[in-house]
Protein backbone atom coordinates (compact mmCIF):
# COMPACT_ATOMS: atom_id res chain seq x y z
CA UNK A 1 -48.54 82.86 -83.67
CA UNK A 2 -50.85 86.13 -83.99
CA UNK A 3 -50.24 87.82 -87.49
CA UNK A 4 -50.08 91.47 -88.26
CA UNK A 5 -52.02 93.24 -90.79
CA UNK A 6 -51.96 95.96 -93.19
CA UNK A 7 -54.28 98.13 -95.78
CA UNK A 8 -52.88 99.46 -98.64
CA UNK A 9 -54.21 100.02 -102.53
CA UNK A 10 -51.95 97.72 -104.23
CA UNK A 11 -49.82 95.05 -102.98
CA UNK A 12 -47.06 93.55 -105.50
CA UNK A 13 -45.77 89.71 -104.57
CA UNK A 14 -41.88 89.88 -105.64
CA UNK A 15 -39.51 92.69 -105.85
CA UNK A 16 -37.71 91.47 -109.86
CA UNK A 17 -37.93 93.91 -112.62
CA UNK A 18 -42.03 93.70 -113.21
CA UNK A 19 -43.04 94.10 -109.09
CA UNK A 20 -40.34 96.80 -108.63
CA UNK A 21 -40.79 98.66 -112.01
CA UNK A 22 -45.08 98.66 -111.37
CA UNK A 23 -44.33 99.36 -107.59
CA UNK A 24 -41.95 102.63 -108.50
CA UNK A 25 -44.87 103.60 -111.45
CA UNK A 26 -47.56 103.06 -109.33
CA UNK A 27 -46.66 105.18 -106.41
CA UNK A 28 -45.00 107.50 -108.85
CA UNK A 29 -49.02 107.85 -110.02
CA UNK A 30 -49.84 108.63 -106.42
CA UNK A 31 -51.44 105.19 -105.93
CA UNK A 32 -50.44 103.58 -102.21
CA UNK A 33 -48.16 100.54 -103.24
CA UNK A 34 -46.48 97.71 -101.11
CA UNK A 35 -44.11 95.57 -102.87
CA UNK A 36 -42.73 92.73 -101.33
CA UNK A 37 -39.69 90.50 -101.94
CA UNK A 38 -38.81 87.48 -100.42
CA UNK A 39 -35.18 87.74 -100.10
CA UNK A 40 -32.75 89.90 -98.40
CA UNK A 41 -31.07 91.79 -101.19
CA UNK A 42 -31.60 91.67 -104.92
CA UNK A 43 -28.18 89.74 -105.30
CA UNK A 44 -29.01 86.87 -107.78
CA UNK A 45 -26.50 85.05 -110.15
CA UNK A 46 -29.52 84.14 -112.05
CA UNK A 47 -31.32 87.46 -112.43
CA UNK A 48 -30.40 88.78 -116.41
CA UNK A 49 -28.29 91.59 -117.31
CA UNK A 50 -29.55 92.63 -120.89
CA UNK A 51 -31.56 96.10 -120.78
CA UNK A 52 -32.75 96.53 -123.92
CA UNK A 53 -33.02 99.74 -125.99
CA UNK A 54 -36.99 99.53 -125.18
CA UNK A 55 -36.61 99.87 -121.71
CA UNK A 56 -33.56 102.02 -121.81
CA UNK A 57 -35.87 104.25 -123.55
CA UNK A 58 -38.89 103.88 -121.12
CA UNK A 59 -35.81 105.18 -118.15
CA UNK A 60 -35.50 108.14 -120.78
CA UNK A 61 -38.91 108.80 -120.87
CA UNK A 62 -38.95 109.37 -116.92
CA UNK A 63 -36.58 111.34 -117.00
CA UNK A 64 -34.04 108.49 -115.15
CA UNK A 65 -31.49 107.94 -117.71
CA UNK A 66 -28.78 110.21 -117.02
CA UNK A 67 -28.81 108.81 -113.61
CA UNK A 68 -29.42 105.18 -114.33
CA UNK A 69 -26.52 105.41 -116.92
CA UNK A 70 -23.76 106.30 -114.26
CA UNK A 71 -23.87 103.06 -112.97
CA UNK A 72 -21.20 100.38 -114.27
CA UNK A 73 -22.24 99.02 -117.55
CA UNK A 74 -20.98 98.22 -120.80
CA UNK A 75 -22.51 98.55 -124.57
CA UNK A 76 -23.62 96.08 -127.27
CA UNK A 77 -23.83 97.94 -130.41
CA UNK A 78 -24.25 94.49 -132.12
CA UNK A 79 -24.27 91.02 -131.70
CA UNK A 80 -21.45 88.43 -132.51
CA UNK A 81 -21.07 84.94 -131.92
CA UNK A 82 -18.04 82.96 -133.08
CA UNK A 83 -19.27 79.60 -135.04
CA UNK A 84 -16.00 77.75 -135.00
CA UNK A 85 -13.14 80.13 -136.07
CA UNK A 86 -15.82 82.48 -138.18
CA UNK A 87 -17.29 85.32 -136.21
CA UNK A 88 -21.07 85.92 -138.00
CA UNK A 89 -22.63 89.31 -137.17
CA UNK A 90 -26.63 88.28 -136.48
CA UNK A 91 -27.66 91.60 -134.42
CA UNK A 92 -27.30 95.41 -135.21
CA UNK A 93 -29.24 97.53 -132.60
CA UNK A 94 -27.62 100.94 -134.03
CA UNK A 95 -30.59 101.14 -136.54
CA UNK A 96 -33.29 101.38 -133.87
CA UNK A 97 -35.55 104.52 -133.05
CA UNK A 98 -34.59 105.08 -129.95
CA UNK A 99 -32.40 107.34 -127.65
CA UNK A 100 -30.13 104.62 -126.72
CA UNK A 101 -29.23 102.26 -129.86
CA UNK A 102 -27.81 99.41 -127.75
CA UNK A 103 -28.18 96.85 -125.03
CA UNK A 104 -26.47 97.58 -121.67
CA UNK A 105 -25.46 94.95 -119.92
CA UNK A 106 -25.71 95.90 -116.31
CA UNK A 107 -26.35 93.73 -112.99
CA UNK A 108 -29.46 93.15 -112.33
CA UNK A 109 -29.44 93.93 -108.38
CA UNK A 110 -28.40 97.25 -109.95
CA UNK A 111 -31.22 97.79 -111.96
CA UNK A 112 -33.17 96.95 -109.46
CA UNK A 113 -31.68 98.91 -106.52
CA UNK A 114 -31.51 101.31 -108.67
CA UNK A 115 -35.46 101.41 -109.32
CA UNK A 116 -36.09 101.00 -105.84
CA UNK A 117 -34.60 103.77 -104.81
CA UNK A 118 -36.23 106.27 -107.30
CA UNK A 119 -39.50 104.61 -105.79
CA UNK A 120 -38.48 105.35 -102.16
CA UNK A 121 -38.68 109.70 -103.30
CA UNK A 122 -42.95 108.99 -103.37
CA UNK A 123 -44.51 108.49 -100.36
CA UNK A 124 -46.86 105.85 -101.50
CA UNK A 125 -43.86 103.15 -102.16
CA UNK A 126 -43.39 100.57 -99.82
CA UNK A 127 -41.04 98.06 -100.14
CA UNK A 128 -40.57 94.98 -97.71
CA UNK A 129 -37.31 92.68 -97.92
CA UNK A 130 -37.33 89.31 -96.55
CA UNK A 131 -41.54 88.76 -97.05
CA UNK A 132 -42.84 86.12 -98.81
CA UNK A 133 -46.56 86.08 -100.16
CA UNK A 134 -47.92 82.36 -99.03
CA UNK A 135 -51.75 82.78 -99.85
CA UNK A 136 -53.83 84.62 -101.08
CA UNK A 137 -57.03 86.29 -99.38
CA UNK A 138 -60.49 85.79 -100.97
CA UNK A 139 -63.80 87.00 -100.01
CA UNK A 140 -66.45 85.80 -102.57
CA UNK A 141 -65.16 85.31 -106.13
CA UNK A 142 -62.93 88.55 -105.22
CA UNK A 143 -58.80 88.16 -103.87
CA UNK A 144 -59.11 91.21 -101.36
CA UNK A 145 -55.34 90.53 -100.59
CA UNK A 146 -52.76 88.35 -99.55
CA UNK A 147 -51.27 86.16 -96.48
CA UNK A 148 -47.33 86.87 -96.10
CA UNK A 149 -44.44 85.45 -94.03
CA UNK A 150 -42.38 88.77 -92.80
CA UNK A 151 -39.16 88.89 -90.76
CA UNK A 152 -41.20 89.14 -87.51
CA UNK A 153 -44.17 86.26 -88.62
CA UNK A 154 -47.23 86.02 -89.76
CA UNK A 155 -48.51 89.38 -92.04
CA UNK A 156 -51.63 90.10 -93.62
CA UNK A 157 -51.96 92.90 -96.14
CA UNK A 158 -55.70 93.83 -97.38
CA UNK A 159 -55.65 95.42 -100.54
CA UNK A 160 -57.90 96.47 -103.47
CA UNK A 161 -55.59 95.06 -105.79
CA UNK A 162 -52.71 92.35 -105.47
CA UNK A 163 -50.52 91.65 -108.41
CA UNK A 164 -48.36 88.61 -108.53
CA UNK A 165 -45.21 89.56 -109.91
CA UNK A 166 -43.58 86.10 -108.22
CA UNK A 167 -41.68 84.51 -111.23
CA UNK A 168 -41.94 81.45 -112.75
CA UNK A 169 -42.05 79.53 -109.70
CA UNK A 170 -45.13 81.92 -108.76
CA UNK A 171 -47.23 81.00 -105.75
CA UNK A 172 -50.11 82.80 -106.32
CA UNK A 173 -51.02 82.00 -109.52
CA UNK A 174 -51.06 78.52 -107.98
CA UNK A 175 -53.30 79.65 -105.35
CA UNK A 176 -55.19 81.07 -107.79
CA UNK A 177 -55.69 77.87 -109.56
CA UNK A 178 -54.18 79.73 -112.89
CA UNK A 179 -54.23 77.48 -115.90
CA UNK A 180 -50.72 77.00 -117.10
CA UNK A 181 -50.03 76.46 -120.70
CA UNK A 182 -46.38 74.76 -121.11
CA UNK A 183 -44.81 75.88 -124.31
CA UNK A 184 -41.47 73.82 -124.02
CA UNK A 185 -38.08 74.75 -124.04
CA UNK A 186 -35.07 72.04 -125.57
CA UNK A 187 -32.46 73.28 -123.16
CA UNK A 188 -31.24 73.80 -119.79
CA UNK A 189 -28.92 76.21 -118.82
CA UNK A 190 -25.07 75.26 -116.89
CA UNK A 191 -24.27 78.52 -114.71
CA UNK A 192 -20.85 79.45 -113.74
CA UNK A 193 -17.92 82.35 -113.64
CA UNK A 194 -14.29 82.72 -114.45
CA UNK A 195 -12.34 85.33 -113.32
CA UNK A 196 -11.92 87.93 -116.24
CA UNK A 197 -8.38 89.26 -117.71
CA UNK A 198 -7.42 92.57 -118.81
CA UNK A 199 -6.64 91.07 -122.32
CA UNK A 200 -9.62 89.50 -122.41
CA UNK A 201 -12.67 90.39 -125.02
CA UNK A 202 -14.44 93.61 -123.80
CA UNK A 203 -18.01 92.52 -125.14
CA UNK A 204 -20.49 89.75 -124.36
CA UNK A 205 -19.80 87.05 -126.52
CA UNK A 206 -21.08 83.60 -127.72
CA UNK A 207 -19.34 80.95 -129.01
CA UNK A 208 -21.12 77.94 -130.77
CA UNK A 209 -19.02 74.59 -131.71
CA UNK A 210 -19.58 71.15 -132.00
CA UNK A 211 -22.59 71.21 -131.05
CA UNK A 212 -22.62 73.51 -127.96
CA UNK A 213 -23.04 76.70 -126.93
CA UNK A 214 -21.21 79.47 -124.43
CA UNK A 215 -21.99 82.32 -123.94
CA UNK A 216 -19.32 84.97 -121.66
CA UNK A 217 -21.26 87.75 -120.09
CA UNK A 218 -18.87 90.82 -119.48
CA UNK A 219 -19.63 90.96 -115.19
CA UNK A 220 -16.11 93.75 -114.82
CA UNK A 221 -13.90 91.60 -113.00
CA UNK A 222 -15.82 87.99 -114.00
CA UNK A 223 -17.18 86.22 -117.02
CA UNK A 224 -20.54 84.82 -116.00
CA UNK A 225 -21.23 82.33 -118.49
CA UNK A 226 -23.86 80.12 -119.63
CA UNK A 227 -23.65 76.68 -121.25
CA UNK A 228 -26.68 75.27 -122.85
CA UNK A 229 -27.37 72.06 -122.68
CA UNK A 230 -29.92 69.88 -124.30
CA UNK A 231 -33.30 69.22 -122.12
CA UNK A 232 -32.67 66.89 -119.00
CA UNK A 233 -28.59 66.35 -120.16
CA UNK A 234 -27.18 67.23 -116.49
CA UNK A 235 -27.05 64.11 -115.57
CA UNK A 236 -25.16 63.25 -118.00
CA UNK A 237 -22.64 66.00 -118.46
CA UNK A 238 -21.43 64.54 -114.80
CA UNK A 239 -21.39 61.61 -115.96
CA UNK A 240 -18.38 62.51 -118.20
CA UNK A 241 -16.70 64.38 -115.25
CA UNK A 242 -15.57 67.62 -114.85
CA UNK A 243 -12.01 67.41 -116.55
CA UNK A 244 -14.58 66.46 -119.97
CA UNK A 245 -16.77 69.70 -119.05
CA UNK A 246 -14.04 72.24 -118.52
CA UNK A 247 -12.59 70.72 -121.75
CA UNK A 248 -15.51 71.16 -123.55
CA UNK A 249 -15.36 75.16 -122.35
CA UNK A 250 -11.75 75.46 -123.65
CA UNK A 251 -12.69 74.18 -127.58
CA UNK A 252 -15.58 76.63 -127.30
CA UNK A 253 -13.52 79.77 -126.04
CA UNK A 254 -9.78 78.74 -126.24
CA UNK A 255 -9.27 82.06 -123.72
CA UNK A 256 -10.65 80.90 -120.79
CA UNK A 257 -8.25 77.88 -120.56
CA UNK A 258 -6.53 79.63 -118.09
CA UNK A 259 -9.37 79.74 -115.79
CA UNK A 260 -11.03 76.87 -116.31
CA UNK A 261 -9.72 74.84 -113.39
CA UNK A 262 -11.25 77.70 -111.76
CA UNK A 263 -14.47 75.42 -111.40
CA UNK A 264 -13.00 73.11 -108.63
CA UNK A 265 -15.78 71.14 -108.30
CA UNK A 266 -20.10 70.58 -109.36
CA UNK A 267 -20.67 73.19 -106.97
CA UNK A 268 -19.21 75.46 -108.68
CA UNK A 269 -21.67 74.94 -111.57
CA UNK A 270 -25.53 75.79 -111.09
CA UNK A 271 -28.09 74.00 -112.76
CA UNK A 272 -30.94 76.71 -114.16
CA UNK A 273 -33.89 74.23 -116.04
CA UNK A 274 -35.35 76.31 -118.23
CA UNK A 275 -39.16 76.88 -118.80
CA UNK A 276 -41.14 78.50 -121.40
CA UNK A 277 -44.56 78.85 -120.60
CA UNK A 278 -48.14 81.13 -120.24
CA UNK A 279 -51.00 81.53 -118.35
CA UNK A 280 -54.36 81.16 -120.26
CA UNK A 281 -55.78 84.15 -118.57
CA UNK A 282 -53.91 86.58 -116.30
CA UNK A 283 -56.28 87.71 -114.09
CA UNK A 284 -59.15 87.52 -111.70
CA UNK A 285 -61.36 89.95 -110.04
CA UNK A 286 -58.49 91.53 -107.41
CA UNK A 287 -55.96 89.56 -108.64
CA UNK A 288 -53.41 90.42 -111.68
CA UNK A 289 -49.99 88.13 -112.94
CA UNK A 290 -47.50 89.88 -114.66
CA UNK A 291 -43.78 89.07 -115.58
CA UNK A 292 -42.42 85.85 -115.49
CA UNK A 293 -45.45 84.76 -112.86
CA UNK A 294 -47.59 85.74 -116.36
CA UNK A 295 -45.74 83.79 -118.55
CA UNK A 296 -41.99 82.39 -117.68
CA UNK A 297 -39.60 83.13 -121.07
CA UNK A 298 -36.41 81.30 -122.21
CA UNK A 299 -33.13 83.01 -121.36
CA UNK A 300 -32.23 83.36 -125.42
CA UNK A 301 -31.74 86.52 -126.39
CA UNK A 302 -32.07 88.02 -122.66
CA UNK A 303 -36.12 88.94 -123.47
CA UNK A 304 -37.49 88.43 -120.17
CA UNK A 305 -36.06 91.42 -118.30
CA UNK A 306 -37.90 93.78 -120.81
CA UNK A 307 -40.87 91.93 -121.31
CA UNK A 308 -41.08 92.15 -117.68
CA UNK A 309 -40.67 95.83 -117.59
CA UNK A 310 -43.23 95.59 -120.37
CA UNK A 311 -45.74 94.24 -118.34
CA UNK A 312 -45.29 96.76 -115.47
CA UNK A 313 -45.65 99.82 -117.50
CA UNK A 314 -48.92 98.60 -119.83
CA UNK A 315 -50.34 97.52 -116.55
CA UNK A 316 -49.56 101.14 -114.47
CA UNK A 317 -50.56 103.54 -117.59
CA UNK A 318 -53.94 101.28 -117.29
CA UNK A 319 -54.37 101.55 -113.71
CA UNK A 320 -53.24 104.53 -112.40
């Protein structure tokens, strides 16, 4: 199959919050900038919802966040987790230097849609669903761009630089032959929702007990929640059958005892093994990993979003 090709200045690999953040930044700088994301839509029950007060205040500082604000979210002030029948206060965000003293919790496809859009008002952003970057393109000791599968085959984009924004699954710091330093994480991550009340708890909440964790994240008309689970324990949280796992919900969060036969079968419960790792070095000549593809963060305490965002705007103020 014959391939099509491109030139541009910059070409991102993955459209999450780093590749569509430095995309929108880049072109915003009047540098040409193709960003490409493998899937469809940004509709992931995976992606995180926490936007911190750091990045809330980096949308202030462009002037977005007014606009980015009138999209549905809700507020965390402070952070509350119920240890048995004791709630314990172990966050307070309202002390913070910053226009927004909170976390929203928003949807991450709406972040991101939301970014993407603002990007589409410069010329210089291009963004292109459903393409995958499979290789990268090397002339010397130099990547000169990358190899991509698009909706109609084969593409090639040439491009002076090519950042790998690809998450922690990222192909092209594999290609790049990347040096991966595995910091270890003790638990994996049970993924489900409930259908959410009216009497329910407004906020984002978790709940630690006998030796678990929960935690409900406010979604409007769902709880998406999170169970932690020690390293490798799927298996055996089967094992014990559902009936044991939905009653193990209930003692954590006695509310949702309603809903738990909600989770008809495994199916209905999505494994996400968590990683914590680095790269040793982030780059090459042509060739730059930020984001999770840079190094992949546990989900505790919802970091990765912002570091992400982090990584987008240290790397655009230095190369634009």
């Amino acid at each position: 199959m014959n391939s099509s090709a491109m030139q541009t200045t910059c070409c991102i690999a993955g459209g999450g919050p780093a590749g569509i953040m430095a995309g929108f930044l880049l072109a915003r700088a009047g540098v040409r900038t193709t960003v490409l994301e493998k899937h469809k839509d940004f509709f992931r029950d995976f992606r995180g919802d926490t936007i911190h007060p750091s990045t809330l205040q980096i949308m202030h500082e462009l002037g977005l966040l007014d606009a980015f604000l009138q999209l549905p979210h809700s507020k965390v002030r402070t952070l509350r987790g119920l240890v048995g029948d004791t709630e314990i206060q172990f966050g307070d965000f309202t002390h913070l230097p910053t226009v927004c003293k909170y976390v929203a919790l928003m949807p991450q496809w709406d972040f991101l849609n939301f970014l993407a859009e603002q990007g589409r008002h410069y010329a210089g952003f291009d963004l292109h669903m459903e393409t995958e970057a499979m290789d990268l393109i090397v002339d010397g000791d130099r990547v000169v761009g990358l190899r991509a599968q698009a909706p109609n085959g084969p593409l090639e984009i040439r491009a002076e630089l090519v950042i790998g924004a690809d998450g922690r699954h990222s192909t092209l710091r594999e290609k790049a032959g990347f040096a991966v330093t595995n910091l270890g994480a003790p638990m994996d991550v049970l993924w489900m929702r409930m259908s959410r009340h009216p009497n329910d708890p407004e906020q984002t909440g978790g709940f630690f007990n006998f030796g678990h964790l929960l935690v409900a994240l406010n979604r409007g008309d769902y709880w998406q929640c999170a169970f932690v689970i020690r390293k490798g324990g799927y298996d055996a949280v089967r094992a014990r059958g559902l009936d044991a796992f939905r009653a193990e919900i209930v003692r954590l969060a006695p509310y949702l005892a309603d809903r738990a036969q909600e989770l008809k079968d495994w199916d209905d419960i999505k494994l996400l093994t968590v990683a914590v790792d680095r790269l040793e070095k982030w780059w090459r000549p042509g060739l730059l990993c930020i984001g999770d593809a840079a190094h992949a963060m546990s989900p505790i305490g919802g970091v990765g979003v912002n570091l992400a965002v982090q990584d987008a705007v240290a790397a655009a103020n230095i190369l634009a």
